[in-house]
PDB file of N, CA and C in Angstrom:
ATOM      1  N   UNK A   1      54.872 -13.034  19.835  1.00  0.00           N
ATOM      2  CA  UNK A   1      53.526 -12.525  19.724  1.00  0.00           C
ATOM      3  C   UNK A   1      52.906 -13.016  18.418  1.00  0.00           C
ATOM      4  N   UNK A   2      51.557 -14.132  18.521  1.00  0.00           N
ATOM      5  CA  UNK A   2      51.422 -14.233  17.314  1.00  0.00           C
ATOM      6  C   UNK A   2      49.984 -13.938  17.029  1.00  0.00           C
ATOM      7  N   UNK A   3      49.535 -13.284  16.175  1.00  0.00           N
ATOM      8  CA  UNK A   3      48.276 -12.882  15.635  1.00  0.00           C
ATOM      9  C   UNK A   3      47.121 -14.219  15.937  1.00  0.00           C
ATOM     10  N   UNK A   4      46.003 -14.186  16.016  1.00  0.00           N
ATOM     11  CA  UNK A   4      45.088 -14.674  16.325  1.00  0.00           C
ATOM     12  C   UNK A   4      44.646 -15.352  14.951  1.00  0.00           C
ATOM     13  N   UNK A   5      44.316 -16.818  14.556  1.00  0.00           N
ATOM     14  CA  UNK A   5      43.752 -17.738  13.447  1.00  0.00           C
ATOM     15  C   UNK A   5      42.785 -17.191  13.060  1.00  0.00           C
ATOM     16  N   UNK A   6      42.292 -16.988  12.010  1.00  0.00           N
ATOM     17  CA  UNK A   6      40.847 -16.606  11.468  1.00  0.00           C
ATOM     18  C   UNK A   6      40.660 -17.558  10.350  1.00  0.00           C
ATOM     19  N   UNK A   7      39.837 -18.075  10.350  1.00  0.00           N
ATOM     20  CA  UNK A   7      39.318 -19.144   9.413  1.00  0.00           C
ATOM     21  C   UNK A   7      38.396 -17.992   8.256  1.00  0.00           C
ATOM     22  N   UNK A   8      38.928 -17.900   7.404  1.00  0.00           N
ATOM     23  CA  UNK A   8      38.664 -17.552   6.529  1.00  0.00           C
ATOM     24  C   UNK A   8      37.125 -17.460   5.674  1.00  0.00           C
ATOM     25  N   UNK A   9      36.853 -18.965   5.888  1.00  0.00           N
ATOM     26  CA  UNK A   9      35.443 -19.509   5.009  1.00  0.00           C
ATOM     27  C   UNK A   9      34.459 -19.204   5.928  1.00  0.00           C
ATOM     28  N   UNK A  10      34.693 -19.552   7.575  1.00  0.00           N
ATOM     29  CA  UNK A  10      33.473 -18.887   8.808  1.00  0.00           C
ATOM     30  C   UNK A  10      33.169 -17.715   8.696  1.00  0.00           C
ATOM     31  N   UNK A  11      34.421 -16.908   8.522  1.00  0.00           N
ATOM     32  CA  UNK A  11      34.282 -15.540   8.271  1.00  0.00           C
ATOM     33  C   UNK A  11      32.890 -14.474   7.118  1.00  0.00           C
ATOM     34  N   UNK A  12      33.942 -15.585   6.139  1.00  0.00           N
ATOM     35  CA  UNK A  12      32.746 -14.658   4.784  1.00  0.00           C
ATOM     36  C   UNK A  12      31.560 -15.352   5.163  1.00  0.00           C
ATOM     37  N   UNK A  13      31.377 -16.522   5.725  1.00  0.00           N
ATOM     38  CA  UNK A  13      29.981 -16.979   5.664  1.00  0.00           C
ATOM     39  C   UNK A  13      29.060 -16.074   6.967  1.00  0.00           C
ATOM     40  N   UNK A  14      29.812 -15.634   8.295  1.00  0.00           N
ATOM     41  CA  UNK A  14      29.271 -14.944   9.005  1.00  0.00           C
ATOM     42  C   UNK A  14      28.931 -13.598   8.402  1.00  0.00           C
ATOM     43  N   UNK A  15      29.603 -12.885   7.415  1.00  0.00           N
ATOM     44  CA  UNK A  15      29.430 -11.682   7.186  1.00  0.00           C
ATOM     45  C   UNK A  15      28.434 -11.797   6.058  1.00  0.00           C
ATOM     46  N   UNK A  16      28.117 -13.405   5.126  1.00  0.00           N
ATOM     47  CA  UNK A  16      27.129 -13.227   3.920  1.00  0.00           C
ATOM     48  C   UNK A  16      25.480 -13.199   4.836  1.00  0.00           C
ATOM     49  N   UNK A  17      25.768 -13.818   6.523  1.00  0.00           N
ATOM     50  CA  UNK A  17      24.621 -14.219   6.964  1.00  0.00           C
ATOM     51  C   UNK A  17      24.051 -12.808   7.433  1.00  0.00           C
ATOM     52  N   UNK A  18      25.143 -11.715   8.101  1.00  0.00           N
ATOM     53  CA  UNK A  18      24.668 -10.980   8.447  1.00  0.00           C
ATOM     54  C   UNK A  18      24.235  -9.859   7.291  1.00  0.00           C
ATOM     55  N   UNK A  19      24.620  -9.937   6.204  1.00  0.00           N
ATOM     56  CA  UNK A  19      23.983  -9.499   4.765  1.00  0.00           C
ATOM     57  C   UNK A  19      22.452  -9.405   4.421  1.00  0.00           C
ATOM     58  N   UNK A  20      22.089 -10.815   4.648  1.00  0.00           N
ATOM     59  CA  UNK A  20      20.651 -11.336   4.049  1.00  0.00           C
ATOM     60  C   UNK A  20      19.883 -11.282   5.557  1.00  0.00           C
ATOM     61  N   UNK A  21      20.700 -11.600   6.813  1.00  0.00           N
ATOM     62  CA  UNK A  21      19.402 -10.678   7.934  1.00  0.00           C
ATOM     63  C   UNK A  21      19.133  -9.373   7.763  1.00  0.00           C
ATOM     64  N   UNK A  22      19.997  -8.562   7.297  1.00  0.00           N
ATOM     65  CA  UNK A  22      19.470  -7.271   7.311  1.00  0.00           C
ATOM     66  C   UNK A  22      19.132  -6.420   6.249  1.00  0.00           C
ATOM     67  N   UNK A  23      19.124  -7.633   4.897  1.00  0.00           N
ATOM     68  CA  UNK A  23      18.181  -7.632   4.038  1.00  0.00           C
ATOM     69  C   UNK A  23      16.788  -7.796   4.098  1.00  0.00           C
ATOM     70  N   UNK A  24      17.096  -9.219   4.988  1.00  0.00           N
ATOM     71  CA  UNK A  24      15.248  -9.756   5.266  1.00  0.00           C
ATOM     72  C   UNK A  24      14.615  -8.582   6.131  1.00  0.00           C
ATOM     73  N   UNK A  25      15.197  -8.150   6.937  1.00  0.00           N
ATOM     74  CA  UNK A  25      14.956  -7.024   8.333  1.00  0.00           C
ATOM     75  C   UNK A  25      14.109  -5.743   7.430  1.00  0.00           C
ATOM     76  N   UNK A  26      14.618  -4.980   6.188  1.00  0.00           N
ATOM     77  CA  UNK A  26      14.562  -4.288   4.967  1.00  0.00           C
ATOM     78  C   UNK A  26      13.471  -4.529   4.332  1.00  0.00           C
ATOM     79  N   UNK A  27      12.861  -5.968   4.047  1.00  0.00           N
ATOM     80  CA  UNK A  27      12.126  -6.576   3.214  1.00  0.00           C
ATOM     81  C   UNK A  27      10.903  -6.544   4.336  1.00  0.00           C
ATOM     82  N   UNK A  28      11.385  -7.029   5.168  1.00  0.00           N
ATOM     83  CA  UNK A  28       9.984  -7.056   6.334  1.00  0.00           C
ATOM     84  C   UNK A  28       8.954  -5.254   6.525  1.00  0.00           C
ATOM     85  N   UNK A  29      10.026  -4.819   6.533  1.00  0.00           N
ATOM     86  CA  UNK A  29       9.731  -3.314   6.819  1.00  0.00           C
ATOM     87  C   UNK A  29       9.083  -2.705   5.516  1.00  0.00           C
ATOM     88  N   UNK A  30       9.781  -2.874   4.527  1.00  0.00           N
ATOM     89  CA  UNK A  30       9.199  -2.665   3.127  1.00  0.00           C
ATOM     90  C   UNK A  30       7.878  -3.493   2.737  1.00  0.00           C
ATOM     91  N   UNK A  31       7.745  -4.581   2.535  1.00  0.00           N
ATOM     92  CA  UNK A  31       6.672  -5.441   1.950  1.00  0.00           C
ATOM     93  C   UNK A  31       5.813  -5.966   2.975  1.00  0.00           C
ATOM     94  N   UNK A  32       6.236  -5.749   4.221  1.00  0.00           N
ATOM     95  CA  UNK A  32       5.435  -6.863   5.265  1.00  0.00           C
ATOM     96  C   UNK A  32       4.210  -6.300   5.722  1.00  0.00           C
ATOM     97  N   UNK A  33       3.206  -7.112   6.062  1.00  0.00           N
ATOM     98  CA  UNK A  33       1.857  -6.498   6.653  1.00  0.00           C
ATOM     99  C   UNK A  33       1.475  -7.472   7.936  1.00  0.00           C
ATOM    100  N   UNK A  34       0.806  -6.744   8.457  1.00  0.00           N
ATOM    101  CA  UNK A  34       0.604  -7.230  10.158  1.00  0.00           C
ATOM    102  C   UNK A  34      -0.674  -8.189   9.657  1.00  0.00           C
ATOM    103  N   UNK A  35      -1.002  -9.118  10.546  1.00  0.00           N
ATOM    104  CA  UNK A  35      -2.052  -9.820  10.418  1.00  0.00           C
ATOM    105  C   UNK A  35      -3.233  -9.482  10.380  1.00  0.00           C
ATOM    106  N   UNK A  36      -3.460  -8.307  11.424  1.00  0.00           N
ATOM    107  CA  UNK A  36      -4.479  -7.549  11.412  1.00  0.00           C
ATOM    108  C   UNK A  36      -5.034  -7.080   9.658  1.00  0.00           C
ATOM    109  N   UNK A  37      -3.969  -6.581   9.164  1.00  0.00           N
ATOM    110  CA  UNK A  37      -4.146  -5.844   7.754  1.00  0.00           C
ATOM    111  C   UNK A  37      -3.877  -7.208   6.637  1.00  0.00           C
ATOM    112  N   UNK A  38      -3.237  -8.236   6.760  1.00  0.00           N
ATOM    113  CA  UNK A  38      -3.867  -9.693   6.259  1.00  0.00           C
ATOM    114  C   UNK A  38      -5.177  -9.576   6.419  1.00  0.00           C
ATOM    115  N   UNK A  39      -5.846  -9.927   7.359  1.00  0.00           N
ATOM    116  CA  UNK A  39      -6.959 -10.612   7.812  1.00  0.00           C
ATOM    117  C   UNK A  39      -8.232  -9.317   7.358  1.00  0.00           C
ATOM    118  N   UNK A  40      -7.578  -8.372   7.178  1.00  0.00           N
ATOM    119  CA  UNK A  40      -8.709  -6.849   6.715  1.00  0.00           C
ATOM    120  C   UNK A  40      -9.030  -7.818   5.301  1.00  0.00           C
ATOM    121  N   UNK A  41      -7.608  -7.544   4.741  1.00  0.00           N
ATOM    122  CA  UNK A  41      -8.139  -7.504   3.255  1.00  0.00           C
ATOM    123  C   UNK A  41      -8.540  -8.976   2.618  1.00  0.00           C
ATOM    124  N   UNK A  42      -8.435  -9.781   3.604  1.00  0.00           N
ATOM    125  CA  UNK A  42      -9.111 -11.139   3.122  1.00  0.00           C
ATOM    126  C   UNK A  42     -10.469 -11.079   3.211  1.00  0.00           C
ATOM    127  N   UNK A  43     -11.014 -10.124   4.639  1.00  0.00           N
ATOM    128  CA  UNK A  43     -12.487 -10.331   4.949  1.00  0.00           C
ATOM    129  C   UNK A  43     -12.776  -8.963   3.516  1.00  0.00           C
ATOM    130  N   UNK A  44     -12.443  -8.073   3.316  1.00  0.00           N
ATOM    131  CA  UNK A  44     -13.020  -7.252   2.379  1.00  0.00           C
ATOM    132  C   UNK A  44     -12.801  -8.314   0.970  1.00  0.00           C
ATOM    133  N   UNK A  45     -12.033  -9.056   0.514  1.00  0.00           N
ATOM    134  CA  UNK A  45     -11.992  -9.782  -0.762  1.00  0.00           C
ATOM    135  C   UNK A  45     -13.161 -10.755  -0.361  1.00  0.00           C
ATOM    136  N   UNK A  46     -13.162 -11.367   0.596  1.00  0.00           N
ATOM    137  CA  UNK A  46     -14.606 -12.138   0.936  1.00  0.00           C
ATOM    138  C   UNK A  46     -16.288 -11.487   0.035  1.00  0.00           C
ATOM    139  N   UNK A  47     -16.364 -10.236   1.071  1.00  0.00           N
ATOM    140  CA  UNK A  47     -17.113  -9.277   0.990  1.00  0.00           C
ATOM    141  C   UNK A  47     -17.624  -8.985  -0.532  1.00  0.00           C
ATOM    142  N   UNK A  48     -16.446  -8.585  -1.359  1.00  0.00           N
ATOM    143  CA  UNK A  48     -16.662  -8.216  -2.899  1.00  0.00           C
ATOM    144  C   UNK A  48     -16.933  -9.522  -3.579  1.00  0.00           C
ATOM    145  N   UNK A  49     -16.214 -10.901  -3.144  1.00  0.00           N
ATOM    146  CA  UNK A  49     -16.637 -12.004  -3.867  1.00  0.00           C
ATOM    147  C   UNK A  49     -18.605 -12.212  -3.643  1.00  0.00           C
ATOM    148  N   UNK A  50     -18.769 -11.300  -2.029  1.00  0.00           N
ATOM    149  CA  UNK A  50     -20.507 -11.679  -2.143  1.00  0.00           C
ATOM    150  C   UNK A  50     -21.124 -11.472  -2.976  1.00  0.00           C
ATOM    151  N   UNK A  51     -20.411 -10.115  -3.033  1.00  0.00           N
ATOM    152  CA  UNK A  51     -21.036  -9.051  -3.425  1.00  0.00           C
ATOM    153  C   UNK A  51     -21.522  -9.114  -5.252  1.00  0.00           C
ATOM    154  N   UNK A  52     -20.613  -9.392  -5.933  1.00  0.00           N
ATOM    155  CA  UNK A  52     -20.679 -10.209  -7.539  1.00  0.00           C
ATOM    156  C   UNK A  52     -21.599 -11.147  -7.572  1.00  0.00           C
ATOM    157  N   UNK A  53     -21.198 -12.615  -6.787  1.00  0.00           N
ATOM    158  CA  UNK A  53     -22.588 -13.564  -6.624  1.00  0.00           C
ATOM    159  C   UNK A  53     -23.613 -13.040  -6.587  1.00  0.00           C
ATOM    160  N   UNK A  54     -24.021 -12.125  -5.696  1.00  0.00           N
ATOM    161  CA  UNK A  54     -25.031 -11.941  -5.575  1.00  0.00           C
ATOM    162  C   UNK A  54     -26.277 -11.208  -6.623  1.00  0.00           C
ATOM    163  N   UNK A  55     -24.802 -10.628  -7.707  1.00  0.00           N
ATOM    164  CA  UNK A  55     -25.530  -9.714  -8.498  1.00  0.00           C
ATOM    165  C   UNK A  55     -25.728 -10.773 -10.352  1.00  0.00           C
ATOM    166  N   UNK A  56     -25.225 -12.568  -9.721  1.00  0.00           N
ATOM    167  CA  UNK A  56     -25.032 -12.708 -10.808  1.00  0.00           C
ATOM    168  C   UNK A  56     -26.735 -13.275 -11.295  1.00  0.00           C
ATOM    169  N   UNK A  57     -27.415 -14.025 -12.518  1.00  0.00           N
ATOM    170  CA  UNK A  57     -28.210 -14.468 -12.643  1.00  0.00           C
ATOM    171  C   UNK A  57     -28.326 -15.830 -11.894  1.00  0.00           C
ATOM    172  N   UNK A  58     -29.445 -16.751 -12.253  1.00  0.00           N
ATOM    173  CA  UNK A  58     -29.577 -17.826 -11.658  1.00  0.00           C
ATOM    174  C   UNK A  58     -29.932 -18.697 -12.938  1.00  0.00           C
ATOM    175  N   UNK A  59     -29.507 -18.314 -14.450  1.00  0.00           N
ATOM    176  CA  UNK A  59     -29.924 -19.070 -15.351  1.00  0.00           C
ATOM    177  C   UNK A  59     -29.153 -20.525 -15.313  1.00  0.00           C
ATOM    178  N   UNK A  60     -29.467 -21.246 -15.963  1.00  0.00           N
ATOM    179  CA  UNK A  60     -29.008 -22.365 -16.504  1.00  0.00           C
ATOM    180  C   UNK A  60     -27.615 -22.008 -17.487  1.00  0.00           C
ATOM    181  N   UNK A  61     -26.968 -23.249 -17.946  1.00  0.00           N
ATOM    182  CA  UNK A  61     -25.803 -23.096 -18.806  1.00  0.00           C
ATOM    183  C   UNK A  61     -26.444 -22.938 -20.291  1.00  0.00           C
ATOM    184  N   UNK A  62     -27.667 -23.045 -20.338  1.00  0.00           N
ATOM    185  CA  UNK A  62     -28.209 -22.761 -21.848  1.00  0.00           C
ATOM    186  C   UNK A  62     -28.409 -21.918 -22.259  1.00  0.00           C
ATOM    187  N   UNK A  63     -28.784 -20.859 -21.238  1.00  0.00           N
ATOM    188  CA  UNK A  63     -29.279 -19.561 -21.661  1.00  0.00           C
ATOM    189  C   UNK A  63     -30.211 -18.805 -21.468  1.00  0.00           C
ATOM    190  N   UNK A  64     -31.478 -20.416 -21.309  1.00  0.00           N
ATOM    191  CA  UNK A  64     -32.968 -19.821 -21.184  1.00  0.00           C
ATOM    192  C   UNK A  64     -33.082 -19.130 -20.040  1.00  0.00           C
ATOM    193  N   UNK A  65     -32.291 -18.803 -18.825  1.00  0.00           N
ATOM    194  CA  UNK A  65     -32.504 -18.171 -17.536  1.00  0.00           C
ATOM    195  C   UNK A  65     -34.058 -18.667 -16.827  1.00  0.00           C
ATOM    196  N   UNK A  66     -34.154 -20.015 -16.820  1.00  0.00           N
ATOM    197  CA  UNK A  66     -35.300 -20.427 -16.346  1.00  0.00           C
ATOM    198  C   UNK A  66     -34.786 -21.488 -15.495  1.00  0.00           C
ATOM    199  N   UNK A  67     -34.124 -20.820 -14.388  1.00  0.00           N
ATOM    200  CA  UNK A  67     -33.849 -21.564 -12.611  1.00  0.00           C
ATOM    201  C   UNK A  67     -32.481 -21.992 -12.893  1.00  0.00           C
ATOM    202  N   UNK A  68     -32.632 -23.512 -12.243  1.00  0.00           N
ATOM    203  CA  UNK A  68     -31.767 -23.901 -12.321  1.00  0.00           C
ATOM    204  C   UNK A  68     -31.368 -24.998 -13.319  1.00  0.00           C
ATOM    205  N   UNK A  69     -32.127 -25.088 -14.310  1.00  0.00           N
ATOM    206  CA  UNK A  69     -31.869 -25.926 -15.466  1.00  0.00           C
ATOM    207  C   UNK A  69     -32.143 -27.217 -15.303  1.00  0.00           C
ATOM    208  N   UNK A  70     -32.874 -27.831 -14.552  1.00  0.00           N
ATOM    209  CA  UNK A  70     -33.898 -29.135 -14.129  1.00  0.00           C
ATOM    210  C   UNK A  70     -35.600 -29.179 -14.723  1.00  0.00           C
ATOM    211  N   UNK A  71     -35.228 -30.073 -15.885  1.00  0.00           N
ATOM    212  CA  UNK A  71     -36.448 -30.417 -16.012  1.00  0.00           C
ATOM    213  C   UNK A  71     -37.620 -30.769 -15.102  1.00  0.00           C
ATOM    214  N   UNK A  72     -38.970 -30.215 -15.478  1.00  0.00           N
ATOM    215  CA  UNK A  72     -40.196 -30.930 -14.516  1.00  0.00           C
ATOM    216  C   UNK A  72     -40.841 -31.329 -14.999  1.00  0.00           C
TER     217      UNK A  72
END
């Protein structure tokens, strides 16, 4: 009767793989966000970037706030 071979190095490497899947599995659940809630907070960061532009001046880089800084 003789015991069954186990390769040693397959071994730890099957058990380091099943380690870091159910780490990543952990990490997904912890840190992960659905696309839906991606795609929220991109259109609301959109939104607030209008929202600043819109409130900024239209001066020139000089100062005088007279347009767009093109001589006539």
């Amino acid at each position: 009767m003789s015991a069954e071979v186990v390769n040693l190095r397959k071994a730890r490497k099957a058990r380091d793989r099943l380690a870091r899947e159910q780490r990543a599995a952990e990490n997904r659940v912890k840190f992960g966000r659905t696309k839906a809630e991606r795609e929220r907070a991109k259109a609301e960061e959109g939104l607030a970037h209008r929202r600043i532009e819109a409130h900024q001046r239209d001066g020139g880089k000089d100062g005088d706030g007279g347009g767009s800084g093109a001589s006539s």
